[in-house]
Protein backbone atom coordinates (compact mmCIF):
# COMPACT_ATOMS: atom_id res chain seq x y z
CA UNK A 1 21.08 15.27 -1.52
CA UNK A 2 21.05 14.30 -5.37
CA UNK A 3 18.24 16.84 -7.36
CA UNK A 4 15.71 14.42 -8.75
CA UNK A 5 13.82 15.23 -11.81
CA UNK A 6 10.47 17.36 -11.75
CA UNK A 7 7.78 16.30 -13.49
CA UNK A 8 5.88 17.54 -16.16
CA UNK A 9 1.98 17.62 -17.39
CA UNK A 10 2.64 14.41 -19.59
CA UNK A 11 3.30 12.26 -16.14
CA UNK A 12 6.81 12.31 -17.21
CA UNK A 13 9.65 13.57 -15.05
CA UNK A 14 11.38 16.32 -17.12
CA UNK A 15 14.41 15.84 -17.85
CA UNK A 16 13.96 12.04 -17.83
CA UNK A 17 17.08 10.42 -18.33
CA UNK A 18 17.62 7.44 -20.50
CA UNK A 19 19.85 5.35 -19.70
CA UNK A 20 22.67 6.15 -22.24
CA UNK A 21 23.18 9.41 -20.71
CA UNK A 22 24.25 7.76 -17.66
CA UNK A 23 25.62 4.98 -18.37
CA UNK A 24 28.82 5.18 -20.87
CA UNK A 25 29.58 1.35 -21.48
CA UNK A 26 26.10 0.84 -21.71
CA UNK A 27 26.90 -1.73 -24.83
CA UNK A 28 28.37 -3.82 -22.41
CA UNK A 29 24.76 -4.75 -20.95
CA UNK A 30 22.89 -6.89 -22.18
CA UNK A 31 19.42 -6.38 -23.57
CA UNK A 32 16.43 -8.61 -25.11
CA UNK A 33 16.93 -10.37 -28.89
CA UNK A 34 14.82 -9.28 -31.60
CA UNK A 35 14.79 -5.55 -30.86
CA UNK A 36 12.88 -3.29 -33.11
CA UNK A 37 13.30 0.21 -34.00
CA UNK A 38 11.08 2.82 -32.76
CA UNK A 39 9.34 0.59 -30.36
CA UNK A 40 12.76 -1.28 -29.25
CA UNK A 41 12.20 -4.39 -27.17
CA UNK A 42 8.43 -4.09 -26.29
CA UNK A 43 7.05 -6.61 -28.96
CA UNK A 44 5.71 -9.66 -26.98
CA UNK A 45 5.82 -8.17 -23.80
CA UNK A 46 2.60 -8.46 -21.04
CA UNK A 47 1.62 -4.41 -20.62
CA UNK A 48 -0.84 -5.82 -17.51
CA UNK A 49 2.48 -7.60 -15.73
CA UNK A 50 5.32 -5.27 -16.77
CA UNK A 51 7.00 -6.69 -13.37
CA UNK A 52 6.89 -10.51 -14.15
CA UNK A 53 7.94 -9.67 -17.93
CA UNK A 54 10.51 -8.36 -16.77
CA UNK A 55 11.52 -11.01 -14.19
CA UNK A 56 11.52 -13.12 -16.99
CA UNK A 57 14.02 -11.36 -19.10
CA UNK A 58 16.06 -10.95 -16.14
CA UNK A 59 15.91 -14.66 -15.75
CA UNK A 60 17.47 -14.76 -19.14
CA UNK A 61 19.13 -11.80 -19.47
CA UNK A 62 21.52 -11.95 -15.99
CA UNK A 63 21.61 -9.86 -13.07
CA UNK A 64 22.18 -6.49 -14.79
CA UNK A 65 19.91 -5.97 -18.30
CA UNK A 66 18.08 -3.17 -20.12
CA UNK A 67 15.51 -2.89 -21.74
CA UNK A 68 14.36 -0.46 -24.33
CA UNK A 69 10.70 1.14 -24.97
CA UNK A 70 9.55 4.03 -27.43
CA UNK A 71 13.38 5.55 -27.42
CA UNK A 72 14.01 5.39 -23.58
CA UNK A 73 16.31 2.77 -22.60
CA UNK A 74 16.49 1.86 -18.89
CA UNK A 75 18.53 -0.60 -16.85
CA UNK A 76 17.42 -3.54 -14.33
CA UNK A 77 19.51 -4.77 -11.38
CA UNK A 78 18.97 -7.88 -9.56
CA UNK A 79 22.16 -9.42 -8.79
CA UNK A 80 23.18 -9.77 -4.83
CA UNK A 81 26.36 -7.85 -5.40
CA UNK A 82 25.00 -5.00 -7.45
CA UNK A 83 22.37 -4.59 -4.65
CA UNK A 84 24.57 -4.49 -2.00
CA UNK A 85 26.74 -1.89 -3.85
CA UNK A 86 23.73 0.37 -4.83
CA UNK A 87 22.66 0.01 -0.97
CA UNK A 88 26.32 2.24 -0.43
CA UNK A 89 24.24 5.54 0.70
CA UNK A 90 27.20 7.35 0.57
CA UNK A 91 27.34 6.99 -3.27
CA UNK A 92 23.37 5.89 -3.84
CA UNK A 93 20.34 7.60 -2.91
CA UNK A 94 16.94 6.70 -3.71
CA UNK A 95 15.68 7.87 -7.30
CA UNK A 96 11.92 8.57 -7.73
CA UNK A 97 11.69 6.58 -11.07
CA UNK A 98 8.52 6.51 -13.70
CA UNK A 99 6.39 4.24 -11.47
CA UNK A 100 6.86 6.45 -8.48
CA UNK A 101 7.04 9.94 -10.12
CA UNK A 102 3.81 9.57 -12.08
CA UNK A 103 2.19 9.44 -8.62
CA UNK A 104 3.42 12.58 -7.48
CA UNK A 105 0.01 14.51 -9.12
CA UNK A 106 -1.74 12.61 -6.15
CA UNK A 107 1.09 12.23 -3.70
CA UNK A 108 3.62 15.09 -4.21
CA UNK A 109 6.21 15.49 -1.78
CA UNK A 110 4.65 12.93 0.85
CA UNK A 111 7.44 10.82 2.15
CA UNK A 112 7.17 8.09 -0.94
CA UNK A 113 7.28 10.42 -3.74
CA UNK A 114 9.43 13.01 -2.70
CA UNK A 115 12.46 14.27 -4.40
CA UNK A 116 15.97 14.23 -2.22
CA UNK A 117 16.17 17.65 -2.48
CA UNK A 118 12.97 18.44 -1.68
CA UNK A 119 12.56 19.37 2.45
CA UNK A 120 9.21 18.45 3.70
CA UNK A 121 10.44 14.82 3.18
CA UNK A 122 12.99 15.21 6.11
CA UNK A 123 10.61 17.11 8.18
CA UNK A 124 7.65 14.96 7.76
CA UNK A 125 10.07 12.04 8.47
CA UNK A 126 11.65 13.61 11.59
CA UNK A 127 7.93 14.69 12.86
CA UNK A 128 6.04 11.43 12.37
CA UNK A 129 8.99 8.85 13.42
CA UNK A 130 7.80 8.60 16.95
CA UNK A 131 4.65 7.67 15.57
CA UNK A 132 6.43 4.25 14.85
CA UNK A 133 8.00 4.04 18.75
CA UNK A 134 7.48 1.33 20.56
CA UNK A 135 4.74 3.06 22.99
CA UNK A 136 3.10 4.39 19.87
CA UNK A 137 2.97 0.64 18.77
CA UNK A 138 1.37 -0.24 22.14
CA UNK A 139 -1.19 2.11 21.81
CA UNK A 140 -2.09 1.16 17.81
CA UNK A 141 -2.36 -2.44 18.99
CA UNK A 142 -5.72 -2.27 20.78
CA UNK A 143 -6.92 -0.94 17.95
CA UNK A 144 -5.29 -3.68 15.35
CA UNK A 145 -7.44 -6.07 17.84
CA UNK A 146 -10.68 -4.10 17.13
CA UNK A 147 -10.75 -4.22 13.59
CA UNK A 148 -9.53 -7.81 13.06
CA UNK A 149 -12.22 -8.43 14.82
CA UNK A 150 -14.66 -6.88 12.70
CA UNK A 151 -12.69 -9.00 9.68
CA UNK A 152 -13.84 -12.38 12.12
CA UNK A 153 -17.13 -11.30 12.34
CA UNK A 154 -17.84 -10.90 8.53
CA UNK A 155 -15.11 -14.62 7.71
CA UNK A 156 -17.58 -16.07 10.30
CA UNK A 157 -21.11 -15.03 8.39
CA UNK A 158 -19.45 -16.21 5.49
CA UNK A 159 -18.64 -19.39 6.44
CA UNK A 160 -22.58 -19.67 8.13
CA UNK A 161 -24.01 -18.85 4.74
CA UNK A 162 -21.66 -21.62 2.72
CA UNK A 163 -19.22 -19.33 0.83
CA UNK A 164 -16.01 -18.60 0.18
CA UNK A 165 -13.74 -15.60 1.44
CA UNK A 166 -12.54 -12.88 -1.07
CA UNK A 167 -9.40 -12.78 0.55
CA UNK A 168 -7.40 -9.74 -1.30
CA UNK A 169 -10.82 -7.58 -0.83
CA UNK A 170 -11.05 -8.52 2.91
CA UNK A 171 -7.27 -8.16 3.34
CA UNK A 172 -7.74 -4.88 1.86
CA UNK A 173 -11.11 -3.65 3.47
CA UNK A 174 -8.93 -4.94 7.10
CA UNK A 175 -5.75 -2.84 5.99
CA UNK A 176 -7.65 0.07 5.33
CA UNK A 177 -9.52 0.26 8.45
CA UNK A 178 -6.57 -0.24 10.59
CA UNK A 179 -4.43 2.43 9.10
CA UNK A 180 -7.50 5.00 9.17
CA UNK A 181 -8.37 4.09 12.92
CA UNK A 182 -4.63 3.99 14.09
CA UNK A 183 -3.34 6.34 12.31
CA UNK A 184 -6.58 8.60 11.87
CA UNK A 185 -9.09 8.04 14.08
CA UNK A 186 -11.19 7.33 11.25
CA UNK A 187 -13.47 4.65 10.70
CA UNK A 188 -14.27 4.16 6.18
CA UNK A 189 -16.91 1.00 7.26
CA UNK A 190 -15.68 -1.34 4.98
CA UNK A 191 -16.96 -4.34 6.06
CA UNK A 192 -20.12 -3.00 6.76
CA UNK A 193 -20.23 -2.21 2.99
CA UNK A 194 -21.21 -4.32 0.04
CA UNK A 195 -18.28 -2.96 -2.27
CA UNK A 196 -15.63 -1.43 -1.64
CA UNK A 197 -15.17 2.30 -0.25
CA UNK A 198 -14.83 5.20 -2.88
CA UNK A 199 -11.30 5.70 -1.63
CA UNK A 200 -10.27 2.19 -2.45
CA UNK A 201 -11.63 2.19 -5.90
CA UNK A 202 -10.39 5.83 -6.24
CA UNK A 203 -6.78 4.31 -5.04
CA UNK A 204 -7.18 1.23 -6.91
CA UNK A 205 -7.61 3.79 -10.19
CA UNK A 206 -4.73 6.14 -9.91
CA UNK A 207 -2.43 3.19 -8.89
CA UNK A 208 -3.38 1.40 -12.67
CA UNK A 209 -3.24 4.80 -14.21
CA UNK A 210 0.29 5.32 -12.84
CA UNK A 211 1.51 2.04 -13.96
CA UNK A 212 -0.11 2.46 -18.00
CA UNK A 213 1.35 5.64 -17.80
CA UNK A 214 4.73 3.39 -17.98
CA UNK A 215 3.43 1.23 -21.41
CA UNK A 216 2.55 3.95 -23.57
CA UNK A 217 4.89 6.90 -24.99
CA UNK A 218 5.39 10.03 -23.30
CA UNK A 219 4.28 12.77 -26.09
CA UNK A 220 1.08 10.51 -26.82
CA UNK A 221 -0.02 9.79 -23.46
CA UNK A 222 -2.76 12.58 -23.37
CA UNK A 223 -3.97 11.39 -26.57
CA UNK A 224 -4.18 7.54 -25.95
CA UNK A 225 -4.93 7.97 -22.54
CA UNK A 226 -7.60 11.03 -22.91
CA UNK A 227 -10.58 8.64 -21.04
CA UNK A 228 -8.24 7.10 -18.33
CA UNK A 229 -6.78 10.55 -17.47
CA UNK A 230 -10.64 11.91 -17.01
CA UNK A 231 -11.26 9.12 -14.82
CA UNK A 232 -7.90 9.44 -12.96
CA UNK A 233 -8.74 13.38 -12.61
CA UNK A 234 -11.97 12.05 -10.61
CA UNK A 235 -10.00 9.27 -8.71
CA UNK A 236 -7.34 11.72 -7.33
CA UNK A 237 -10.53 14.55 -6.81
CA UNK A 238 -12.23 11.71 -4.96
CA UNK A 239 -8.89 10.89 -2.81
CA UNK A 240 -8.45 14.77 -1.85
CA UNK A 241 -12.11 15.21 -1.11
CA UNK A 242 -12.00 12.15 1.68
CA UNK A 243 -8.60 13.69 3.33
CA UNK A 244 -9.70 17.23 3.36
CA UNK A 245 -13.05 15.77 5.14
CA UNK A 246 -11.27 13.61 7.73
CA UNK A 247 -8.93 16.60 8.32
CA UNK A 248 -11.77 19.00 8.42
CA UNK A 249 -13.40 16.82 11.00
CA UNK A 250 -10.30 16.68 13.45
CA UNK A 251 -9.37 20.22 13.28
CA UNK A 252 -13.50 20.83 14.62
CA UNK A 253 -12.63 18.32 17.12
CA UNK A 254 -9.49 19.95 18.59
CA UNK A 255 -7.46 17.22 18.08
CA UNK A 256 -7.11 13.36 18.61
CA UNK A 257 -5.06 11.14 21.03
CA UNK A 258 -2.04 11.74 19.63
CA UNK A 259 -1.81 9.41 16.47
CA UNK A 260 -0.34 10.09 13.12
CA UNK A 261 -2.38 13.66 11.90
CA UNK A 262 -2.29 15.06 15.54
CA UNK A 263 1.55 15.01 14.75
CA UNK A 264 1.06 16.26 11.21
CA UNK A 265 -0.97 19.09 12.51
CA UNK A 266 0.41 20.14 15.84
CA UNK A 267 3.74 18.90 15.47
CA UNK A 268 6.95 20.95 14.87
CA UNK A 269 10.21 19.96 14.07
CA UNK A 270 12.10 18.90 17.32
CA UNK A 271 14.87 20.92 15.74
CA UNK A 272 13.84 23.62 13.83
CA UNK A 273 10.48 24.23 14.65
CA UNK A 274 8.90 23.29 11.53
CA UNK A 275 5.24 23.01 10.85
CA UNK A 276 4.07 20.67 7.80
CA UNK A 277 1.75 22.88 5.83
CA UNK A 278 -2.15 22.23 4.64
CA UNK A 279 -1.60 21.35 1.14
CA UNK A 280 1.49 18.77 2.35
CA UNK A 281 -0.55 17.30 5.28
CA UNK A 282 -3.27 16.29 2.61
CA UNK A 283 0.11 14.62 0.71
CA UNK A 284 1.51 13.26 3.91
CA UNK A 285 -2.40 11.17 4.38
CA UNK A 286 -2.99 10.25 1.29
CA UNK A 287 0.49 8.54 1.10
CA UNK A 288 0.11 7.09 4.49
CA UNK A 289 -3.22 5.66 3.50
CA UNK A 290 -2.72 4.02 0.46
CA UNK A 291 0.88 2.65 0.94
CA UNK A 292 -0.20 2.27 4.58
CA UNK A 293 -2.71 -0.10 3.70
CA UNK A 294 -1.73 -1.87 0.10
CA UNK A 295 1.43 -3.13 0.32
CA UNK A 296 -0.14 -4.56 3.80
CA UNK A 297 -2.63 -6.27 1.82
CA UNK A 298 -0.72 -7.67 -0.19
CA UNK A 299 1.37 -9.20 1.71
CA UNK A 300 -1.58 -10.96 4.21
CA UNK A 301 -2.57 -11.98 0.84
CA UNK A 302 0.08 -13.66 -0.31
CA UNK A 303 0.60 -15.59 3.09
CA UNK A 304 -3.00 -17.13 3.42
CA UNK A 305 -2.30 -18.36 -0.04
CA UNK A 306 0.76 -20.28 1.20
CA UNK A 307 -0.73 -20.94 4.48
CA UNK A 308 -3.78 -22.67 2.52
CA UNK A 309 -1.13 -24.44 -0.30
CA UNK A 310 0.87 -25.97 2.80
CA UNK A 311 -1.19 -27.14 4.90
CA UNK A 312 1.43 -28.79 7.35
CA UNK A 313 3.54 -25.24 7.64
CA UNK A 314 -0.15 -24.04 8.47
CA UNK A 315 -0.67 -26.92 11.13
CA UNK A 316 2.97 -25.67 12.77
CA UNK A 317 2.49 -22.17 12.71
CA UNK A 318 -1.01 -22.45 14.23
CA UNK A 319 0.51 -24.56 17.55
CA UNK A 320 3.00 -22.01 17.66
CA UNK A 321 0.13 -19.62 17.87
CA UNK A 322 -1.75 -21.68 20.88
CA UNK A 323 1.02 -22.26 22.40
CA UNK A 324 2.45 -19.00 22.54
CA UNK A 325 -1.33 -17.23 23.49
CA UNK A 326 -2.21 -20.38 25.27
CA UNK A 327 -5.99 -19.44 26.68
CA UNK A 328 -5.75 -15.58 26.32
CA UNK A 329 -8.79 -14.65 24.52
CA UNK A 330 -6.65 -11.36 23.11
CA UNK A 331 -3.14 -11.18 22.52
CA UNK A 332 -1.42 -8.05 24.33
CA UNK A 333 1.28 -6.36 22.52
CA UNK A 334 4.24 -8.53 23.72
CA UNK A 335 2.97 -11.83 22.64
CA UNK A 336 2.67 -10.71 18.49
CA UNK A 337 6.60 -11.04 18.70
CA UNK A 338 7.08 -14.19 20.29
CA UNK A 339 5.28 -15.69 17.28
CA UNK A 340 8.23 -16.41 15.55
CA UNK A 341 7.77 -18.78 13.11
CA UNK A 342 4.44 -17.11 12.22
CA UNK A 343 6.73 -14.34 11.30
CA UNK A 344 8.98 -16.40 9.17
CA UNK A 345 6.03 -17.45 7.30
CA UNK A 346 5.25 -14.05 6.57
CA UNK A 347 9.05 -13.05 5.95
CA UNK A 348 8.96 -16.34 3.08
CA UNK A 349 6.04 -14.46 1.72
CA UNK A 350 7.29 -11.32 1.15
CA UNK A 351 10.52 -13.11 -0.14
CA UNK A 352 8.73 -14.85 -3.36
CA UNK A 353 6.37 -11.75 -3.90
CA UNK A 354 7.42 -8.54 -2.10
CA UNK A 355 4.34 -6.95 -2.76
CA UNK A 356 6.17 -3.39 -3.38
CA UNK A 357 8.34 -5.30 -5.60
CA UNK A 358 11.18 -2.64 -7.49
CA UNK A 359 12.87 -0.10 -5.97
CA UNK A 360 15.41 2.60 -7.67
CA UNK A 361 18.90 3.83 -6.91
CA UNK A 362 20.65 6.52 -8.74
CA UNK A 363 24.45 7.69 -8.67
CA UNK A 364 25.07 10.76 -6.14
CA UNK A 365 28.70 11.18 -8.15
CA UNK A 366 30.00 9.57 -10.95
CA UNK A 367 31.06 6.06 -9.92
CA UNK A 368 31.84 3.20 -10.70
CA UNK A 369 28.42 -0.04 -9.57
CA UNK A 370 30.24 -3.17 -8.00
CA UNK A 371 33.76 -2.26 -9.56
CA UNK A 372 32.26 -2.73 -13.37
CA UNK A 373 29.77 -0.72 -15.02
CA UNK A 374 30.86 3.21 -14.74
CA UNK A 375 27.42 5.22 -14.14
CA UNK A 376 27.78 8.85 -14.07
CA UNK A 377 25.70 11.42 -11.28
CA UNK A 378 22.38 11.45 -11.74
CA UNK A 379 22.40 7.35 -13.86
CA UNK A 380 20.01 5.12 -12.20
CA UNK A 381 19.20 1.88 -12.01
CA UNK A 382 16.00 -0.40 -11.09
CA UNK A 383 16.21 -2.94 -8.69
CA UNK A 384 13.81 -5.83 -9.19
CA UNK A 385 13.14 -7.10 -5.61
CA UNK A 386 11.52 -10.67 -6.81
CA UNK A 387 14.32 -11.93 -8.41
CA UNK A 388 17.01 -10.30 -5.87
CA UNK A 389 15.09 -12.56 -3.42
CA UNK A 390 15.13 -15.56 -5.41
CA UNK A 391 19.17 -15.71 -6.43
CA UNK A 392 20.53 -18.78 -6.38
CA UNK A 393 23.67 -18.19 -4.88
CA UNK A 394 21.91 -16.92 -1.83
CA UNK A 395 18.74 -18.41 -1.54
CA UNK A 396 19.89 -21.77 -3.24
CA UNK A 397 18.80 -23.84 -6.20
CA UNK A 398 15.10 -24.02 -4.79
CA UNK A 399 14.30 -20.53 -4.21
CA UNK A 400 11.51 -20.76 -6.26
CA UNK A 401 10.40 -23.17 -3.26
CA UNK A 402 8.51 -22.14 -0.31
CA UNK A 403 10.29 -22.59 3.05
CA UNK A 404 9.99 -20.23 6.14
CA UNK A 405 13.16 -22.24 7.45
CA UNK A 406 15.08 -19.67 5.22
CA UNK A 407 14.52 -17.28 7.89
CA UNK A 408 15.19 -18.65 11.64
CA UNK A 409 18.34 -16.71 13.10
CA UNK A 410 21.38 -19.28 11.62
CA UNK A 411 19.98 -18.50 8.45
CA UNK A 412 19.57 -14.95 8.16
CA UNK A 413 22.86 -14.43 9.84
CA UNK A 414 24.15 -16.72 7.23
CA UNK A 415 23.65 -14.33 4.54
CA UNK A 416 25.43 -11.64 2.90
CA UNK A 417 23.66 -8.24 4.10
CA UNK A 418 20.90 -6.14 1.51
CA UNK A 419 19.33 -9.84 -0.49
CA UNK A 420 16.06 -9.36 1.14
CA UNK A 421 14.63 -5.55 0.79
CA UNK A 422 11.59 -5.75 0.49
CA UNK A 423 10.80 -2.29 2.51
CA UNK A 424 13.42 -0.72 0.06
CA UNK A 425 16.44 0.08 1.54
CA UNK A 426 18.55 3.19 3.32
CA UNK A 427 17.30 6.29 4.51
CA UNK A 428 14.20 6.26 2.54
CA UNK A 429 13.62 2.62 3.47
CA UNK A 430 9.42 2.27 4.63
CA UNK A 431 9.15 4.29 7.68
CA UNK A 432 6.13 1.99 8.63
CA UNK A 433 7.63 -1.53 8.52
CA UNK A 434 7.29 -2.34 12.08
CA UNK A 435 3.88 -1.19 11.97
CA UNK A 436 3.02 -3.13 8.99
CA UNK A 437 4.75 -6.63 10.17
CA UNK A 438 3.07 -5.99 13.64
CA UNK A 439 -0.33 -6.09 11.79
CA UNK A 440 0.38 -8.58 9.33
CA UNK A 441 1.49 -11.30 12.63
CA UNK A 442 -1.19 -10.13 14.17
CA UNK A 443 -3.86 -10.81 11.64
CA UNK A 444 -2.19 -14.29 10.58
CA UNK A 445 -2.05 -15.50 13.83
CA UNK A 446 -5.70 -14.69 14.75
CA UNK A 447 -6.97 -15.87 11.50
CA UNK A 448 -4.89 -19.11 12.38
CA UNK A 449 -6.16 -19.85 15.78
CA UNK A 450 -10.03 -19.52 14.44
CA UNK A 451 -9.91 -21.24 11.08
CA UNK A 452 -8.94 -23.76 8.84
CA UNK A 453 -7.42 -22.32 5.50
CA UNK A 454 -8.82 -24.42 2.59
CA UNK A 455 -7.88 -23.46 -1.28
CA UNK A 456 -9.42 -24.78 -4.22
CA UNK A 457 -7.00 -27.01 -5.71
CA UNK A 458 -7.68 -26.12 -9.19
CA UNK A 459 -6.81 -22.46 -8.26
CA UNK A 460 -3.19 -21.71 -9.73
CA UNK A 461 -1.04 -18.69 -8.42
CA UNK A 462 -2.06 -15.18 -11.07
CA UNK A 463 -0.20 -12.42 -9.80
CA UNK A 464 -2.20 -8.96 -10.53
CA UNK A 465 0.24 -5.83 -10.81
CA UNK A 466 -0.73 -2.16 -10.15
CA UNK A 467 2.52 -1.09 -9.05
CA UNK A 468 1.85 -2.99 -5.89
CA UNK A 469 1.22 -7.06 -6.21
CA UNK A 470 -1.93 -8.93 -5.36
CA UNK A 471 -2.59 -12.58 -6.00
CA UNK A 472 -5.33 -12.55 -8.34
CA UNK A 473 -9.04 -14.16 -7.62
CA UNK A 474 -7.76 -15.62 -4.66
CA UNK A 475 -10.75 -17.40 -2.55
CA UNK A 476 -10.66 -19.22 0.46
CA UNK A 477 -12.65 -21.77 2.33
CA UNK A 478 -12.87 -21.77 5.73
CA UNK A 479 -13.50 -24.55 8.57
CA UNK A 480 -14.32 -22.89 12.00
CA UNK A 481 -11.90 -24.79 14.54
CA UNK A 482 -12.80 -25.99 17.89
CA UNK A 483 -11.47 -23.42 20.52
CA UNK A 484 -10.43 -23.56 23.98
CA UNK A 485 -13.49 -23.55 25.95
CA UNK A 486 -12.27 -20.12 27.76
CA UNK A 487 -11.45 -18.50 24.29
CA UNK A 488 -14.20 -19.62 22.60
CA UNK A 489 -16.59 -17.18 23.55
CA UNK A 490 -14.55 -14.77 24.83
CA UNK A 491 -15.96 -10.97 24.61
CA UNK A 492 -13.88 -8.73 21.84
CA UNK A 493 -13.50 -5.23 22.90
CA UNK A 494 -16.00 -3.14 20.62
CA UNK A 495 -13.82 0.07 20.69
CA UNK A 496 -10.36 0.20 21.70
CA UNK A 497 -8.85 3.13 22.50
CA UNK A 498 -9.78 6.44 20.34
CA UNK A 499 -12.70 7.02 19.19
CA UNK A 500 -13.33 6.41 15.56
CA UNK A 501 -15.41 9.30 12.98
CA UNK A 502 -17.80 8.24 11.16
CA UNK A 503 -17.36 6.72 7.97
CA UNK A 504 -17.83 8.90 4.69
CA UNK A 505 -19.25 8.00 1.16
């Protein structure tokens, strides 16, 4: 595999490279007017939306652009054909980039932040991939059921009292909780709380940090950033403490049922005989439950919004839903899938705002990226997901437009392979997709079949960015629909299987 950079105490990989070390006809593409020295192309640019800025130079720019900040000049690919190229594994491989790298102080080598080179990343991967089996799935979906239901409970004494939902804090507060029970056998008792857990605002922190890390320059970081690194210090404290106290609590137990840390602790390699050790099992859950639970978010976020814009692809995806669960009072595990345009609403979603929205590639050799720009081993590129999935030559002249008819089978088979990523792509593609698009139909369809999704219609779409994407001071109102007299009442299971810890401050 290609070595990655390490990083260093400023948050910076070492060894960083800009890009006109790696790429030598790097005058050939183009970059923003009116650059400056020193400072190069950052005057007039939005440091809280780094992302959208630079969607809109891309826009403008072309599918391949740089961009230059404080001396370091780095290039942005969004073009269909570039993608497809860089998605060549035998010539690409994924390159932990700033965004990514400056989480490795809280992450390390857990399967998101880890270097090619580095091993636990294959071993965790080869260890924990029959956590996402199909019979691992089955036995995660009882519990799915359990804690949407605990999401119902609190939408429903919301919409007694006369108020709106806070739908990316009860997105996230549902995400959460599923990934700890499933995955954990942990229980934070978010909805039983009036703000959010420690480890979400603890999360929530190093995830900003991370991403101002990217607006200010290397060398002065410690010095601009002295208060937000104190803070982020605490944040990734507060983050270890809650892991080493829900893997304290298991080892006492003896072990789970099987789920995601019984593997990271008993586990070996099926080949080797590998163990993962203490300090990367800590790495292993924190990664699992943050990006286990925020990208999720997001992306439930994102499709209530929709849901609640278009009311009439809400009205068709709910009779899909009771239609396809009829009278069943709880969907089994088979019937999530059948929900198919459900899932192409969700699929649309993630289209206009994949909520983990860049991913990078870098050169294994020297080469030459879709027959054009020479990049030599070690160059890299980022890809910017949001405008990959909005190309006009593949999505048309409306992509801008939302239409889950983009993805029924004609259409997906229609188009070229690697325009819609937005679980990254390759070998270090998101190990937990199925697990996260299981939820995510899950959740919709539930929150379909009980409600009626009303938005105000002054509200106007603000995209918040902390490396992940959240639509911003999104509320909903809700209407409590008349159910099937056998569903209506219908008694939720108040524990599925596994038993869940208590939660922790």
């Amino acid at each position: 595999m290609v070595e990655t950079t390490q990083t260093t105490g400023t948050g910076l990989p070492k060894g960083f490279r800009s890009a006109e070390q790696g790429w030598p006809e790097l005058h050939r593409i183009p970059h923003p007017p009116r650059r400056v020295p020193l400072l190069g192309d950052v005057l007039g640019t939005d440091r809280r939306r780094p992302l959208q800025d630079s969607m809109r130079y891309g826009r403008e720019l072309g599918p391949i652009f740089r961009r230059r900040a404080f001396g370091k000049e780095f290039v942005f690919t969004w073009g269909a054909s570039l993608v497809a190229d860089l998605a060549d594994e035998s010539r690409f491989a994924k390159h932990v980039g700033l965004g990514v790298a400056n989480l490795r102080p809280v992450a390390g080598d857990g399967l998101f932040t880890a270097y090619n080179h580095e091993p636990n990343w294959q071993l965790a991967h080869d260890v924990l991939a029959p956590g996402f089996s199909r019979e691992a799935m089955e036995g995660y979906h009882g519990m799915m059921l359990a804690v949407a239901g605990r999401l119902t409970d609190h939408w429903d004494r919301q919409l007694a009292a006369g108020r709106t939902v806070d739908v990316p804090g009860d997105m996230t507060r549902l995400t959460l909780e599923t990934i700890a029970r499933t995955g954990f056998g942990h229980d934070f008792g978010s909805f039983e709380r009036s703000r959010p857990h420690p480890f979400v605002t603890a999360m929530v922190g190093t995830l900003t940090y991370a991403q101002r890390l990217n607006s200010v320059p290397g060398p002065l970081a410690p010095l601009l950033l002295r208060t937000a690194a104190r803070r982020n210090a605490a944040d990734m404290a507060c983050l270890d403490r809650t892991v080493d106290e829900l893997v304290a609590a298991r080892r006492r137990s003896g072990g789970g049922e099987g789920d995601l840390l019984d593997r990271m602790l008993a586990t070996s390699h099926p080949v080797t005989g590998e163990h993962l050790s203490a300090e990367n099992v800590r790495k292993q859950v924190i990664t699992f439950l943050v990006a286990g639970h925020e990208t999720t978010s997001g992306a439930l976020s994102f499709a209530l919004y929709y849901l609640a814009r278009h009311p009439e692809i809400a009205a068709r995806a709910r009779a899909e839903v009771d239609r396809v669960w009829g009278g069943t009072p709880l969907p089994d595990y088979d019937r999530i899938a059948k929900l198919r345009y459900v899932r192409r609403v969700l699929d649309e979603s993630l289209r206009l705002w994949p909520t983990a929205p860049a991913f990078a590639r870098e050169a294994r050799q020297d080469t030459v990226l879709a027959g054009e720009h020479p990049m030599r081993r070690g160059a890299w590129t980022l890809v910017l997901t949001p405008l990959l999935h909005r190309e006009p030559q593949v999505w048309g002249e409306d992509a801008e437009r939302f239409d889950p008819e983009r993805f029924t089978a004609a259409a997906v088979r229609g188009r070229p392979p690697h325009t819609f990523k937005p679980f990254g792509t390759g070998v270090r593609a998101c190990i937990g997709r199925q697990f996260a698009l299981h939820e995510a139909t899950l959740v919709l369809g539930l929150l379909l079949r009980r409600y009626e999704l009303r938005i105000d219609p002054g509200y106007r779409l603000s995209v918040a960015e902390r490396l992940t994407l959240m639509p911003e001071g999104l509320r909903l109102r809700l209407e409590r629909r008349t159910a099937p007299p056998d569903t209506a009442d219908a008694k939720r299971p108040e524990e599925a299987r596994g038993t869940a810890r208590p939660a922790t401050a």
